[in-house]
PDB file of N, CA and C in Angstrom:
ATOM      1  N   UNK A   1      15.926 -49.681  50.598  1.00  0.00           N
ATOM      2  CA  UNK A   1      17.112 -48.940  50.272  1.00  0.00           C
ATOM      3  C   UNK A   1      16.910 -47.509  50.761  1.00  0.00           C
ATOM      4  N   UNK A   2      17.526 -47.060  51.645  1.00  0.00           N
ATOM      5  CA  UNK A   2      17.791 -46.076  52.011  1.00  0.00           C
ATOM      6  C   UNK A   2      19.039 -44.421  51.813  1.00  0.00           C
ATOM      7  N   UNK A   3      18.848 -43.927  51.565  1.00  0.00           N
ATOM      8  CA  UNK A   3      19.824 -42.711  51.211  1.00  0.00           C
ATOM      9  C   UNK A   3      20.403 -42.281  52.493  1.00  0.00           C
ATOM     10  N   UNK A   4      22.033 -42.281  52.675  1.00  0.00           N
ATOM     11  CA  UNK A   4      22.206 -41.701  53.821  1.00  0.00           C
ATOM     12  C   UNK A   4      22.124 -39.992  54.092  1.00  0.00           C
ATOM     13  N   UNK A   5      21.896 -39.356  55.549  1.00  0.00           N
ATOM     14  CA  UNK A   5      21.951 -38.356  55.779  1.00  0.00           C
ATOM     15  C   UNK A   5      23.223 -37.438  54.510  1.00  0.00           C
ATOM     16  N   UNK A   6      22.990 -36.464  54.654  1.00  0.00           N
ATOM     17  CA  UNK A   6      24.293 -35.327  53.675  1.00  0.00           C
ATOM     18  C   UNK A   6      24.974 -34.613  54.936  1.00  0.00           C
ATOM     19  N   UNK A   7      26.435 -34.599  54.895  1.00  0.00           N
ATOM     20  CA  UNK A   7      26.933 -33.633  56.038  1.00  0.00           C
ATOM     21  C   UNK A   7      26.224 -32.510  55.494  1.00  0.00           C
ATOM     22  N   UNK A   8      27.141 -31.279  57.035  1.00  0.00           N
ATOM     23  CA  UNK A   8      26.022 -30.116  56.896  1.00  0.00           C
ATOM     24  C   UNK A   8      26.668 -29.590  55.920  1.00  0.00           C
ATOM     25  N   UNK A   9      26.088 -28.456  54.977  1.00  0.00           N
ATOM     26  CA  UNK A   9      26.937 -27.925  53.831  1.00  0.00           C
ATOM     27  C   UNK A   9      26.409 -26.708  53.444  1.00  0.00           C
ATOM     28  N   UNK A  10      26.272 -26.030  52.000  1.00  0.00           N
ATOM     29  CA  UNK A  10      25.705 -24.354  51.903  1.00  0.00           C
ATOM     30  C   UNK A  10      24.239 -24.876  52.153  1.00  0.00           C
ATOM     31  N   UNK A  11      23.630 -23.523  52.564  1.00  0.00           N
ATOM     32  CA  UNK A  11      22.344 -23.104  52.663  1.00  0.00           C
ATOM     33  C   UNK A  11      21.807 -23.884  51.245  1.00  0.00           C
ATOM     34  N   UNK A  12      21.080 -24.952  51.609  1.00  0.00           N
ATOM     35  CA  UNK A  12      20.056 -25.226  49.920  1.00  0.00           C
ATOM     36  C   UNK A  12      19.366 -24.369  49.388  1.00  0.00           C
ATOM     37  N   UNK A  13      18.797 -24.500  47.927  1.00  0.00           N
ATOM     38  CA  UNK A  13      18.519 -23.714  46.905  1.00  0.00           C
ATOM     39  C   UNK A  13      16.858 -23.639  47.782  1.00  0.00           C
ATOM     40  N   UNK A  14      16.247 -22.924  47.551  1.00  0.00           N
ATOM     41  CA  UNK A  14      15.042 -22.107  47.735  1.00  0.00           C
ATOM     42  C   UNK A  14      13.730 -23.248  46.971  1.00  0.00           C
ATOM     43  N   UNK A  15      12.922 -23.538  47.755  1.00  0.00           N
ATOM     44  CA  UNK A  15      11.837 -24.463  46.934  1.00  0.00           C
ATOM     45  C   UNK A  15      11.315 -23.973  46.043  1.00  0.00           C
ATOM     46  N   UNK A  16      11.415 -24.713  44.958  1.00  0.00           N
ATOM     47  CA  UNK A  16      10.400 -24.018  43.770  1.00  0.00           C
ATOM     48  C   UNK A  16      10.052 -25.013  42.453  1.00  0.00           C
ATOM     49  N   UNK A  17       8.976 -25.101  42.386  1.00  0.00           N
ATOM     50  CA  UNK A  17       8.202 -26.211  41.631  1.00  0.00           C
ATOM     51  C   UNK A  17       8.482 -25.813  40.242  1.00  0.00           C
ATOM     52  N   UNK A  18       9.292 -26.718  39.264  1.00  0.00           N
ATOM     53  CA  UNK A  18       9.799 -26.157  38.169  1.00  0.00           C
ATOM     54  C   UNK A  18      10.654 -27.153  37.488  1.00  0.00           C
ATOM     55  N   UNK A  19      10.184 -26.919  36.294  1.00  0.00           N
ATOM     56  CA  UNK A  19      10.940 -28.502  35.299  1.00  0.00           C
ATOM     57  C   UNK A  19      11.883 -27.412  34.722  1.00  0.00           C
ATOM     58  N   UNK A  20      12.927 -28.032  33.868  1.00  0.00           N
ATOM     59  CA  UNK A  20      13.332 -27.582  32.538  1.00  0.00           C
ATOM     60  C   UNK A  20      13.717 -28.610  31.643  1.00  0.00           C
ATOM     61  N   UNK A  21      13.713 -28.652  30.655  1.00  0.00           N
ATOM     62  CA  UNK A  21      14.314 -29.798  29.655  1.00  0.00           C
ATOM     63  C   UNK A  21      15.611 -30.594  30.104  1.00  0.00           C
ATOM     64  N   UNK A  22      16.793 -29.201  30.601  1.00  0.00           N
ATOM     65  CA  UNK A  22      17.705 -30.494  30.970  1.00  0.00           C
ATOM     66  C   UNK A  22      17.630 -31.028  32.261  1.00  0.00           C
ATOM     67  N   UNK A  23      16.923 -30.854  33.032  1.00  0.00           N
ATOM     68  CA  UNK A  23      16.624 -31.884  34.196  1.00  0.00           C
ATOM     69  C   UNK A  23      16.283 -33.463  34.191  1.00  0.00           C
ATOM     70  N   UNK A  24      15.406 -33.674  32.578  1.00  0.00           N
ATOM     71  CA  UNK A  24      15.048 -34.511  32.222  1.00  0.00           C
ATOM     72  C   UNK A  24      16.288 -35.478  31.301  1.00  0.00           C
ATOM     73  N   UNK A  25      17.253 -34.772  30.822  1.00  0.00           N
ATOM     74  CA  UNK A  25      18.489 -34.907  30.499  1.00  0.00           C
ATOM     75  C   UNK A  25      19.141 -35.382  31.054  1.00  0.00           C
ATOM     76  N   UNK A  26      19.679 -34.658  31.879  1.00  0.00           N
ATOM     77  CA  UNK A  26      20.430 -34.747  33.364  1.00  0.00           C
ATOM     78  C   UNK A  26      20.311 -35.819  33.968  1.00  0.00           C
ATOM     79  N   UNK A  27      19.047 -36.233  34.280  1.00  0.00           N
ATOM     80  CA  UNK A  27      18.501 -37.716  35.035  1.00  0.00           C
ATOM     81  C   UNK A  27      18.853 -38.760  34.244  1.00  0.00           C
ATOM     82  N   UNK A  28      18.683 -38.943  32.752  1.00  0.00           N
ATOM     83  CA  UNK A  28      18.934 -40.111  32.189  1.00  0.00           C
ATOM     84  C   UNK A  28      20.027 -40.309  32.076  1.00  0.00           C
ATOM     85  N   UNK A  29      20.836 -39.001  32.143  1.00  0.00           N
ATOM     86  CA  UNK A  29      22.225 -39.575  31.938  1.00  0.00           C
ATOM     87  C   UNK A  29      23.083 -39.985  33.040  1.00  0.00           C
ATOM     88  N   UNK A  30      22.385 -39.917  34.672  1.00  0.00           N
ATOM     89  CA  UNK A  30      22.932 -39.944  35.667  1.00  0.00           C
ATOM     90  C   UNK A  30      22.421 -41.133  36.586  1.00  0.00           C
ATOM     91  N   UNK A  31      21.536 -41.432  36.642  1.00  0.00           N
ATOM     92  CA  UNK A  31      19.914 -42.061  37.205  1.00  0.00           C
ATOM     93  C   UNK A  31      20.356 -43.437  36.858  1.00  0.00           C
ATOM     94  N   UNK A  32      20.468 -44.030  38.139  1.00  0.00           N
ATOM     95  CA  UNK A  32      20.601 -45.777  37.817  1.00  0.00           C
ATOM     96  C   UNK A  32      19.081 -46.301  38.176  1.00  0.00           C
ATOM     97  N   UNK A  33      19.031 -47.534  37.469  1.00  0.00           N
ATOM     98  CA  UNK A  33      17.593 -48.034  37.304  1.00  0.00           C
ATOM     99  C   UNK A  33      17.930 -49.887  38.023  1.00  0.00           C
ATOM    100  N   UNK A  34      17.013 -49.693  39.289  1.00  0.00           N
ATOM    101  CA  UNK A  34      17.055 -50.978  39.697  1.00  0.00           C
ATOM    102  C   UNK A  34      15.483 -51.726  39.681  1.00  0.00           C
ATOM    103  N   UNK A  35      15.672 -53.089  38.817  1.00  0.00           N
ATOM    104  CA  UNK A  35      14.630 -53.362  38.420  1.00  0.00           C
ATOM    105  C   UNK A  35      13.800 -54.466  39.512  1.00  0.00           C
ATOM    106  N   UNK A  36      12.643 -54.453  39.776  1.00  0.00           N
ATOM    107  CA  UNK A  36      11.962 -55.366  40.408  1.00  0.00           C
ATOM    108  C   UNK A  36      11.130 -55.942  40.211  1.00  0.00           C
ATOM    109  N   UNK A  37      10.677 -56.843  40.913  1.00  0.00           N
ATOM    110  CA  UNK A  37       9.402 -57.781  40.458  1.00  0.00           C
ATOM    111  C   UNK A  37       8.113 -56.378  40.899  1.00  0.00           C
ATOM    112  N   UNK A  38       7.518 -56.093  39.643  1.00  0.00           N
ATOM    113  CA  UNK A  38       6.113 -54.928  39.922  1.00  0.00           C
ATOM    114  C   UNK A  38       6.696 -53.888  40.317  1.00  0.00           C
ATOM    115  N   UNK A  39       8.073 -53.303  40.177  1.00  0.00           N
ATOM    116  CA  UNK A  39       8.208 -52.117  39.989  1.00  0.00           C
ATOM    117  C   UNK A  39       9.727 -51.554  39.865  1.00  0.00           C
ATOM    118  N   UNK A  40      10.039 -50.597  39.735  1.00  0.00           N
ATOM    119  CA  UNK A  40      11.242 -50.021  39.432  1.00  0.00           C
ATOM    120  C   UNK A  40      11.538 -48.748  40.519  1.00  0.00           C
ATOM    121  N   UNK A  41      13.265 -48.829  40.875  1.00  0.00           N
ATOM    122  CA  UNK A  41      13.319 -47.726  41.445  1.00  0.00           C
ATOM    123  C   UNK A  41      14.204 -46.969  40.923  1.00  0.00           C
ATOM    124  N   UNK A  42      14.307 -45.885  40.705  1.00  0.00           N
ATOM    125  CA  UNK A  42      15.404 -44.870  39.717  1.00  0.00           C
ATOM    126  C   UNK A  42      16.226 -43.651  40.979  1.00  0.00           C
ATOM    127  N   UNK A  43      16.830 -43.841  40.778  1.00  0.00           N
ATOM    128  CA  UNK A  43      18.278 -43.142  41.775  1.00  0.00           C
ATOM    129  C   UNK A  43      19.687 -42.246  41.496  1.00  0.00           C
ATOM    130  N   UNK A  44      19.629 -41.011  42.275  1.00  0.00           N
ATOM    131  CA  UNK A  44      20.725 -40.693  41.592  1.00  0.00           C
ATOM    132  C   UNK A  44      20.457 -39.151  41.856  1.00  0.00           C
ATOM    133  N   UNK A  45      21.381 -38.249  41.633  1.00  0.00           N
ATOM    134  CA  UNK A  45      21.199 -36.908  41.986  1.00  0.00           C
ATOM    135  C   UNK A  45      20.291 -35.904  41.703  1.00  0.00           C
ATOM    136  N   UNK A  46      19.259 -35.457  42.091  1.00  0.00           N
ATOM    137  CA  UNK A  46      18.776 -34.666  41.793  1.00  0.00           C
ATOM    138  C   UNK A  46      19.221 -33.735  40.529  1.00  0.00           C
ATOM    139  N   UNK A  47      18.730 -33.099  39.600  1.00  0.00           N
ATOM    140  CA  UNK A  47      19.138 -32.254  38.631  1.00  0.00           C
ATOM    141  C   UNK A  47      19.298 -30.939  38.524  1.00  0.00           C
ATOM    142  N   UNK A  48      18.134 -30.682  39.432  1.00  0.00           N
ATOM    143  CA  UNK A  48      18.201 -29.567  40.382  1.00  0.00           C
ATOM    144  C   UNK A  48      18.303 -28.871  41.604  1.00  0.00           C
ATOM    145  N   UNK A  49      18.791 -29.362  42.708  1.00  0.00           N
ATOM    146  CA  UNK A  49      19.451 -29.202  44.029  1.00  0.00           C
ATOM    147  C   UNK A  49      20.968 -30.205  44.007  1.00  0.00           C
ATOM    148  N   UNK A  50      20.765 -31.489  43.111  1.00  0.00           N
ATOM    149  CA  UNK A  50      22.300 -32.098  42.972  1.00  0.00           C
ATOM    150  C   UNK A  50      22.111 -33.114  44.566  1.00  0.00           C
ATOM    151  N   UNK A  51      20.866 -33.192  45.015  1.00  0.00           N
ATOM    152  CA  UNK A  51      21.157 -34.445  46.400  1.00  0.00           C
ATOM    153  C   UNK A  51      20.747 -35.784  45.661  1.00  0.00           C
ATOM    154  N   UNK A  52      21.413 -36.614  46.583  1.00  0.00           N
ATOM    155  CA  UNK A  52      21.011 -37.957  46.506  1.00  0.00           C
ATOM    156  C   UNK A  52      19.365 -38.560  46.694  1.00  0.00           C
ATOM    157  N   UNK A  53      18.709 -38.942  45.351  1.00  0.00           N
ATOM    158  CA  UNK A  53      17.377 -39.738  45.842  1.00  0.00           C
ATOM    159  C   UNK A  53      16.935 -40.929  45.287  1.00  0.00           C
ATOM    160  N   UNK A  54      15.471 -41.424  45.577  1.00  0.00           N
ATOM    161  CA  UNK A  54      15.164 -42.582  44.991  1.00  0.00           C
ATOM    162  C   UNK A  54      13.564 -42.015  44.243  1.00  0.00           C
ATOM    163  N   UNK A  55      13.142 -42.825  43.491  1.00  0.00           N
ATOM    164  CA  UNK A  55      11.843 -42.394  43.231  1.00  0.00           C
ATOM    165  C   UNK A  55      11.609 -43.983  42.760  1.00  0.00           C
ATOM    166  N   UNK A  56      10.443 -44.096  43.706  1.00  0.00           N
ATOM    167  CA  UNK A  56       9.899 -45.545  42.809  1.00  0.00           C
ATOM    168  C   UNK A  56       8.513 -45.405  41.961  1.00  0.00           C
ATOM    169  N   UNK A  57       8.887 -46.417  41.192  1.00  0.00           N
ATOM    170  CA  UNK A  57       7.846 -46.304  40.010  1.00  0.00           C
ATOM    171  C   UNK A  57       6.987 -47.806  39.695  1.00  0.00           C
ATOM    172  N   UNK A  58       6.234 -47.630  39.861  1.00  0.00           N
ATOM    173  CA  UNK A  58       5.146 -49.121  40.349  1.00  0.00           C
ATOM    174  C   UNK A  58       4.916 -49.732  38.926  1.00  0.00           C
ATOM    175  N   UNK A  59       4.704 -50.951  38.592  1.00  0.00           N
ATOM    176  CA  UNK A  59       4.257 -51.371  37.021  1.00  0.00           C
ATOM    177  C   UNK A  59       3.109 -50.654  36.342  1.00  0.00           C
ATOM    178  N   UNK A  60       2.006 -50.660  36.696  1.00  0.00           N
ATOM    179  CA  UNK A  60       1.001 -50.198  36.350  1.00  0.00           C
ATOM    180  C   UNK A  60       1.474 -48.848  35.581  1.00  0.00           C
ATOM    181  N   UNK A  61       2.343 -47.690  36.103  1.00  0.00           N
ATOM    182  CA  UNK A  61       2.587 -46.930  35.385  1.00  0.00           C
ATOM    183  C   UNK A  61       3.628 -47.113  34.081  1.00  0.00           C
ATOM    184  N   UNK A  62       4.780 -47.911  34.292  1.00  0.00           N
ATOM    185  CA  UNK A  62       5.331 -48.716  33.198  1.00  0.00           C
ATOM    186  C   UNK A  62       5.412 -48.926  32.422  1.00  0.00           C
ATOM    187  N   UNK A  63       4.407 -50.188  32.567  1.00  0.00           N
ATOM    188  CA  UNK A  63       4.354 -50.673  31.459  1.00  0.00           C
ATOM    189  C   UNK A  63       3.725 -50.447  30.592  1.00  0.00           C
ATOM    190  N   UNK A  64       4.215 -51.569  29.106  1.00  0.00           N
ATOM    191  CA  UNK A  64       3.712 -50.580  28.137  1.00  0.00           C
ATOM    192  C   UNK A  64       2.424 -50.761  27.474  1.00  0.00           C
ATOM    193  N   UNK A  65       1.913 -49.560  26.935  1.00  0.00           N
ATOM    194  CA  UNK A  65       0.295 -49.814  26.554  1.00  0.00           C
ATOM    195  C   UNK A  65      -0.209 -50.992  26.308  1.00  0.00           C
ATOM    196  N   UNK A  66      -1.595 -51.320  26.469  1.00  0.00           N
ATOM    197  CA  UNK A  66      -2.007 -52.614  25.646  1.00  0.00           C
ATOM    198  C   UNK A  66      -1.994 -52.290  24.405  1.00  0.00           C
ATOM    199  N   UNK A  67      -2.208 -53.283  23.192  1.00  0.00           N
ATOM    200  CA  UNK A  67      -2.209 -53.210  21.902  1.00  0.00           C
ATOM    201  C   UNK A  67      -3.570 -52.181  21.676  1.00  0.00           C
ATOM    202  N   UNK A  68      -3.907 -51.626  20.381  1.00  0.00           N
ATOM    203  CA  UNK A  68      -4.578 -50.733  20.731  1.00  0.00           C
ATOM    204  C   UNK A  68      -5.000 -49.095  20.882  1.00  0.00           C
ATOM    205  N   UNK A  69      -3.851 -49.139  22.090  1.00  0.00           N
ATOM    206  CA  UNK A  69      -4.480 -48.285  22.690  1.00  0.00           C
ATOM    207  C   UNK A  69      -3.667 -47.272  21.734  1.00  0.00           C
ATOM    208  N   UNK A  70      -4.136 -45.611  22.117  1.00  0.00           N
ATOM    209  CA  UNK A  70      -2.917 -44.469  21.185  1.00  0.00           C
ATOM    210  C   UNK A  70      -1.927 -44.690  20.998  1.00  0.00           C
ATOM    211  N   UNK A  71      -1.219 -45.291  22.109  1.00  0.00           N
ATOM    212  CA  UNK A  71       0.657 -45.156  21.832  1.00  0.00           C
ATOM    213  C   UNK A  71       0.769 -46.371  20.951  1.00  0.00           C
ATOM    214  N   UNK A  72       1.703 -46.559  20.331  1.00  0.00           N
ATOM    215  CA  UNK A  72       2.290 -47.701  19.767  1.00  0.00           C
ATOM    216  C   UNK A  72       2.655 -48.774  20.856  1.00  0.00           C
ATOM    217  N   UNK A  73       2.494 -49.897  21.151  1.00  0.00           N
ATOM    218  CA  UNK A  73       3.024 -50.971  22.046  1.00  0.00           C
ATOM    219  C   UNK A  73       4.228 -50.643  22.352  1.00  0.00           C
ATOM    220  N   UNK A  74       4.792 -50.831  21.216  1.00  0.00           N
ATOM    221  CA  UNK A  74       6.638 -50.515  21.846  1.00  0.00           C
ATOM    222  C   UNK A  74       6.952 -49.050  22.628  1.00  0.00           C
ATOM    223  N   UNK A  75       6.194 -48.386  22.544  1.00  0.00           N
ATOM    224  CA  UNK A  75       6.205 -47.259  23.504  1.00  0.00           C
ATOM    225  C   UNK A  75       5.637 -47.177  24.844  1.00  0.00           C
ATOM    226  N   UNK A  76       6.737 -46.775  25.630  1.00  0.00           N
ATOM    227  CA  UNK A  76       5.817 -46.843  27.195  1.00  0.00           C
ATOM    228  C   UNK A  76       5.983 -44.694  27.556  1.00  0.00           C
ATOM    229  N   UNK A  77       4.609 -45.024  28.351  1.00  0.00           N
ATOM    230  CA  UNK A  77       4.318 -43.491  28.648  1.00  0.00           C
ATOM    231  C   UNK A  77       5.383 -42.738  29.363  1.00  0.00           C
ATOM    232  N   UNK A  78       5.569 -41.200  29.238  1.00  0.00           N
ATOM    233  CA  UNK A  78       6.530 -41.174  30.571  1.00  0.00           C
ATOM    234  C   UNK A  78       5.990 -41.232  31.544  1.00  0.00           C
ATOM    235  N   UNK A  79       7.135 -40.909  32.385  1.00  0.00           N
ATOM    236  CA  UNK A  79       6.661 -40.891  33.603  1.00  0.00           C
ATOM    237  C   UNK A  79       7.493 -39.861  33.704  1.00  0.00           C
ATOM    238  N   UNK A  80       6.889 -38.790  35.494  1.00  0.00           N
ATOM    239  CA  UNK A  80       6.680 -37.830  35.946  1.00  0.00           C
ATOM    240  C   UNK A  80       7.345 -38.365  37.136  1.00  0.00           C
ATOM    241  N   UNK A  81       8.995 -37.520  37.256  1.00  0.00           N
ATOM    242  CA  UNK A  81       9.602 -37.949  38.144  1.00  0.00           C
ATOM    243  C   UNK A  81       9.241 -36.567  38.992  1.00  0.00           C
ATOM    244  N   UNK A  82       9.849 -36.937  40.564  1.00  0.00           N
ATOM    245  CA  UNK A  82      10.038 -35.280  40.645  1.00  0.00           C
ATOM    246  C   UNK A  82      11.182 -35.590  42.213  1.00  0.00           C
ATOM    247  N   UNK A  83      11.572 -34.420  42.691  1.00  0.00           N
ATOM    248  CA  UNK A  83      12.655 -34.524  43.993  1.00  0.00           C
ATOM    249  C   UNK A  83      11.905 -35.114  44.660  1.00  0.00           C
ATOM    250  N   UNK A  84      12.711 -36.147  45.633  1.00  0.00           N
ATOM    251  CA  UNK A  84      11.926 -36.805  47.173  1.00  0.00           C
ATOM    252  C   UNK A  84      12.773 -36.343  47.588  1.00  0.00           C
ATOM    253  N   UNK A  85      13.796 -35.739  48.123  1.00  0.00           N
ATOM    254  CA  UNK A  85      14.763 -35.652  48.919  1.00  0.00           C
ATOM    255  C   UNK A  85      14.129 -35.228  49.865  1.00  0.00           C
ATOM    256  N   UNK A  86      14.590 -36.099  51.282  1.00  0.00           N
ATOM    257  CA  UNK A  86      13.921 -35.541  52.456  1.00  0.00           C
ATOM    258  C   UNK A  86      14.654 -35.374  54.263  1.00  0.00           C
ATOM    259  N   UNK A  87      16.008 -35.387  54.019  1.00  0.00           N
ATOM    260  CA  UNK A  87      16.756 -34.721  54.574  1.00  0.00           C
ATOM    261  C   UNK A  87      17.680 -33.212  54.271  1.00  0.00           C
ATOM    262  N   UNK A  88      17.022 -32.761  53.823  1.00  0.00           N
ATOM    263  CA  UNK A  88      17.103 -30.953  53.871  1.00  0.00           C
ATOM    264  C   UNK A  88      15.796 -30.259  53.330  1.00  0.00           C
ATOM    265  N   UNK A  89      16.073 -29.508  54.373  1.00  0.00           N
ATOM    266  CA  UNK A  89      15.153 -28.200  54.380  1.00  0.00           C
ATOM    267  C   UNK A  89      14.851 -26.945  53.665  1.00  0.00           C
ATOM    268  N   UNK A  90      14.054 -27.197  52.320  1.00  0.00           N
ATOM    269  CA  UNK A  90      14.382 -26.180  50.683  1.00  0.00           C
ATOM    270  C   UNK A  90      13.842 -24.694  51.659  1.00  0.00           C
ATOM    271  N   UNK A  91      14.112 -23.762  51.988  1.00  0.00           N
ATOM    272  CA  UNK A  91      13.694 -22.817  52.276  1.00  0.00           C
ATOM    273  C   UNK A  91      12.346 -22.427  51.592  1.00  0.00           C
ATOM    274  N   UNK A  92      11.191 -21.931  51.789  1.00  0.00           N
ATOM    275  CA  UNK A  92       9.941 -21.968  51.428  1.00  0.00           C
ATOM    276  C   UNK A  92       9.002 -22.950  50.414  1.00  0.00           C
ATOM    277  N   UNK A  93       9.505 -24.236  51.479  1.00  0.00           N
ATOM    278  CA  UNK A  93       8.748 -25.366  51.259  1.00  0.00           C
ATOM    279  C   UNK A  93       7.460 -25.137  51.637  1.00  0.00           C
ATOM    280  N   UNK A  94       6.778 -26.013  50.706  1.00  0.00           N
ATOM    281  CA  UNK A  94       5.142 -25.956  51.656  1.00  0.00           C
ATOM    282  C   UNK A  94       5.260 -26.959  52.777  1.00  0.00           C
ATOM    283  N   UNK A  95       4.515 -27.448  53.537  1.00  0.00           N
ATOM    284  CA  UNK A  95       4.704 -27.941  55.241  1.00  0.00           C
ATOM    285  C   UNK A  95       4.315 -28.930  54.780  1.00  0.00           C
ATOM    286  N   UNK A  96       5.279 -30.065  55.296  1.00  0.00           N
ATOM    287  CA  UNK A  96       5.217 -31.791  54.675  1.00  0.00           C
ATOM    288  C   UNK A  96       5.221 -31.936  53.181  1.00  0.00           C
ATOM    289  N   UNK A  97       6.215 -31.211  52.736  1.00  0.00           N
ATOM    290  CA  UNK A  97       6.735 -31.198  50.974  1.00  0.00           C
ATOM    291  C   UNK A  97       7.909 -31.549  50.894  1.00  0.00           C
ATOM    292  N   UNK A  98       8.536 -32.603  50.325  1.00  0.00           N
ATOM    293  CA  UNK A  98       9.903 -33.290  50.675  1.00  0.00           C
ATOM    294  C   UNK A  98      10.252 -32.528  48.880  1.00  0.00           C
ATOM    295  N   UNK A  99      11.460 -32.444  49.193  1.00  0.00           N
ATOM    296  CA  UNK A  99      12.370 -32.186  47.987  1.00  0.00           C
ATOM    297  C   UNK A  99      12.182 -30.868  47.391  1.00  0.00           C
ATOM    298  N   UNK A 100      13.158 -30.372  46.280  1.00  0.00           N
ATOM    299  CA  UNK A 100      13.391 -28.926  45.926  1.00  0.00           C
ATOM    300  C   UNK A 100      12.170 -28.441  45.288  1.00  0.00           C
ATOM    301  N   UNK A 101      11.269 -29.304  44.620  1.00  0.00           N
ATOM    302  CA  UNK A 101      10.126 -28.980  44.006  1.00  0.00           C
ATOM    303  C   UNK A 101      10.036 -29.021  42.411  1.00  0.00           C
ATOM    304  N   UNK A 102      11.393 -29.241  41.854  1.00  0.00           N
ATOM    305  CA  UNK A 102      12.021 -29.775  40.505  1.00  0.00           C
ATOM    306  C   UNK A 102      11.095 -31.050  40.098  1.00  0.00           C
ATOM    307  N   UNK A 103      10.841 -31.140  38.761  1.00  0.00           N
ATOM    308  CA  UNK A 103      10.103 -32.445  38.504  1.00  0.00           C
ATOM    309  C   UNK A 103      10.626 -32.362  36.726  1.00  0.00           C
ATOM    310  N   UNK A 104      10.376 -33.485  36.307  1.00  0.00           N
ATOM    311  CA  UNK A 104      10.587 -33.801  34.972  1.00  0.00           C
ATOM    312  C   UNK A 104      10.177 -35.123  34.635  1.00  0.00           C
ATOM    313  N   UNK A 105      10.444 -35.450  33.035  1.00  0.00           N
ATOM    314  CA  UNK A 105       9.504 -36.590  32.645  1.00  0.00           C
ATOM    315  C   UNK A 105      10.682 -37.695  31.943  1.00  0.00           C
ATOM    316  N   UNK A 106      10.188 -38.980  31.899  1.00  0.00           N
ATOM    317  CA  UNK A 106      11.612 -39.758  31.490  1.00  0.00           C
ATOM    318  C   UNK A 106      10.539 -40.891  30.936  1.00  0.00           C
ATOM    319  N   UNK A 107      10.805 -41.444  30.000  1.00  0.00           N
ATOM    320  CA  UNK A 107      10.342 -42.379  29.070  1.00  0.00           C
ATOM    321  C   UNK A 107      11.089 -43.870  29.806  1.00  0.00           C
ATOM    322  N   UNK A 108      10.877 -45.010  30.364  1.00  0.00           N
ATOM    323  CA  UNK A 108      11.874 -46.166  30.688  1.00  0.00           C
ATOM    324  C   UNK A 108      11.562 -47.005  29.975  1.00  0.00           C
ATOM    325  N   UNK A 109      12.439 -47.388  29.350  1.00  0.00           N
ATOM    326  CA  UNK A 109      12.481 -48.310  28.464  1.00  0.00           C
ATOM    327  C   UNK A 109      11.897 -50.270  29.382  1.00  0.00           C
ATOM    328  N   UNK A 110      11.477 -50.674  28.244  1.00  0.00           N
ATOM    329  CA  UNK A 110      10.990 -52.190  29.030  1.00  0.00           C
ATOM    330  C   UNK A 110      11.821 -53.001  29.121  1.00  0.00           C
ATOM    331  N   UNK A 111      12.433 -53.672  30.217  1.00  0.00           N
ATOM    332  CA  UNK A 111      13.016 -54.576  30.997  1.00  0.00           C
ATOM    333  C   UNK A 111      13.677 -55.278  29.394  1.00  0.00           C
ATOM    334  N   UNK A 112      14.561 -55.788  29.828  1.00  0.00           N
ATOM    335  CA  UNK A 112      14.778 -57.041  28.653  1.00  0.00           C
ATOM    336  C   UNK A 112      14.532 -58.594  28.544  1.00  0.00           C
ATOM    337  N   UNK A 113      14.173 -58.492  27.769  1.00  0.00           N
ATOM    338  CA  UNK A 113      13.496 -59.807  28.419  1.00  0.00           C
ATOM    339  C   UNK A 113      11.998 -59.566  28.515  1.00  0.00           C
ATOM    340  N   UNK A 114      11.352 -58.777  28.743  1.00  0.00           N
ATOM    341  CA  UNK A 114       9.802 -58.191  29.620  1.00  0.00           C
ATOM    342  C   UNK A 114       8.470 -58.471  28.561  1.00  0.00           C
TER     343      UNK A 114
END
């Protein structure tokens, strides 16, 4: 699955590595979740530049603890999304750094069924 190119449009926001709470907001409430055999991909606008991306997320990070361990079973860890966008150019990117530099954390719930 691929994201298409963006026509040309304003100058993008300036790179800069930086969460805030509602980014993490923002994503869940926007962010479609397509599920796969061993992994997941989550999609949907950035929270902070507003482009189109994907971020995949492999099982191993997922799923949820063994019995045990700190978390409660029914709890799965977050995970640490952050921008891939990689058709535009954040003005003082570092060299081969895709996306605005925005990151945040999102809890995914387990498959149904899983």
């Amino acid at each position: 699955m691929t994201t298409p190119p963006l026509p040309p449009g304003p100058v993008p926001l300036p790179y800069l590595r930086v969460t805030e709470p509602s980014y993490a907001q923002r994503a869940a409430a926007t962010f479609l979740r397509e599920d796969f055999v061993g992994a997941v991909v989550l999609s949907g606008p950035c929270p902070r530049c507003g482009h189109p991306m994907e971020f995949p997320v492999v099982e191993r990070i997922f799923r949820t603890p063994t019995p045990g361990a700190s978390a409660p079973a029914s709890v799965s860890p977050p995970v640490v999304v952050f921008c891939t966008v990689e058709d535009v150019e954040y003005p003082g990117a570092p060299e081969g750094e895709a996306g605005c530099g925005a990151y945040w954390s999102l809890v995914l719930a387990a498959e149904a069924g899983a």
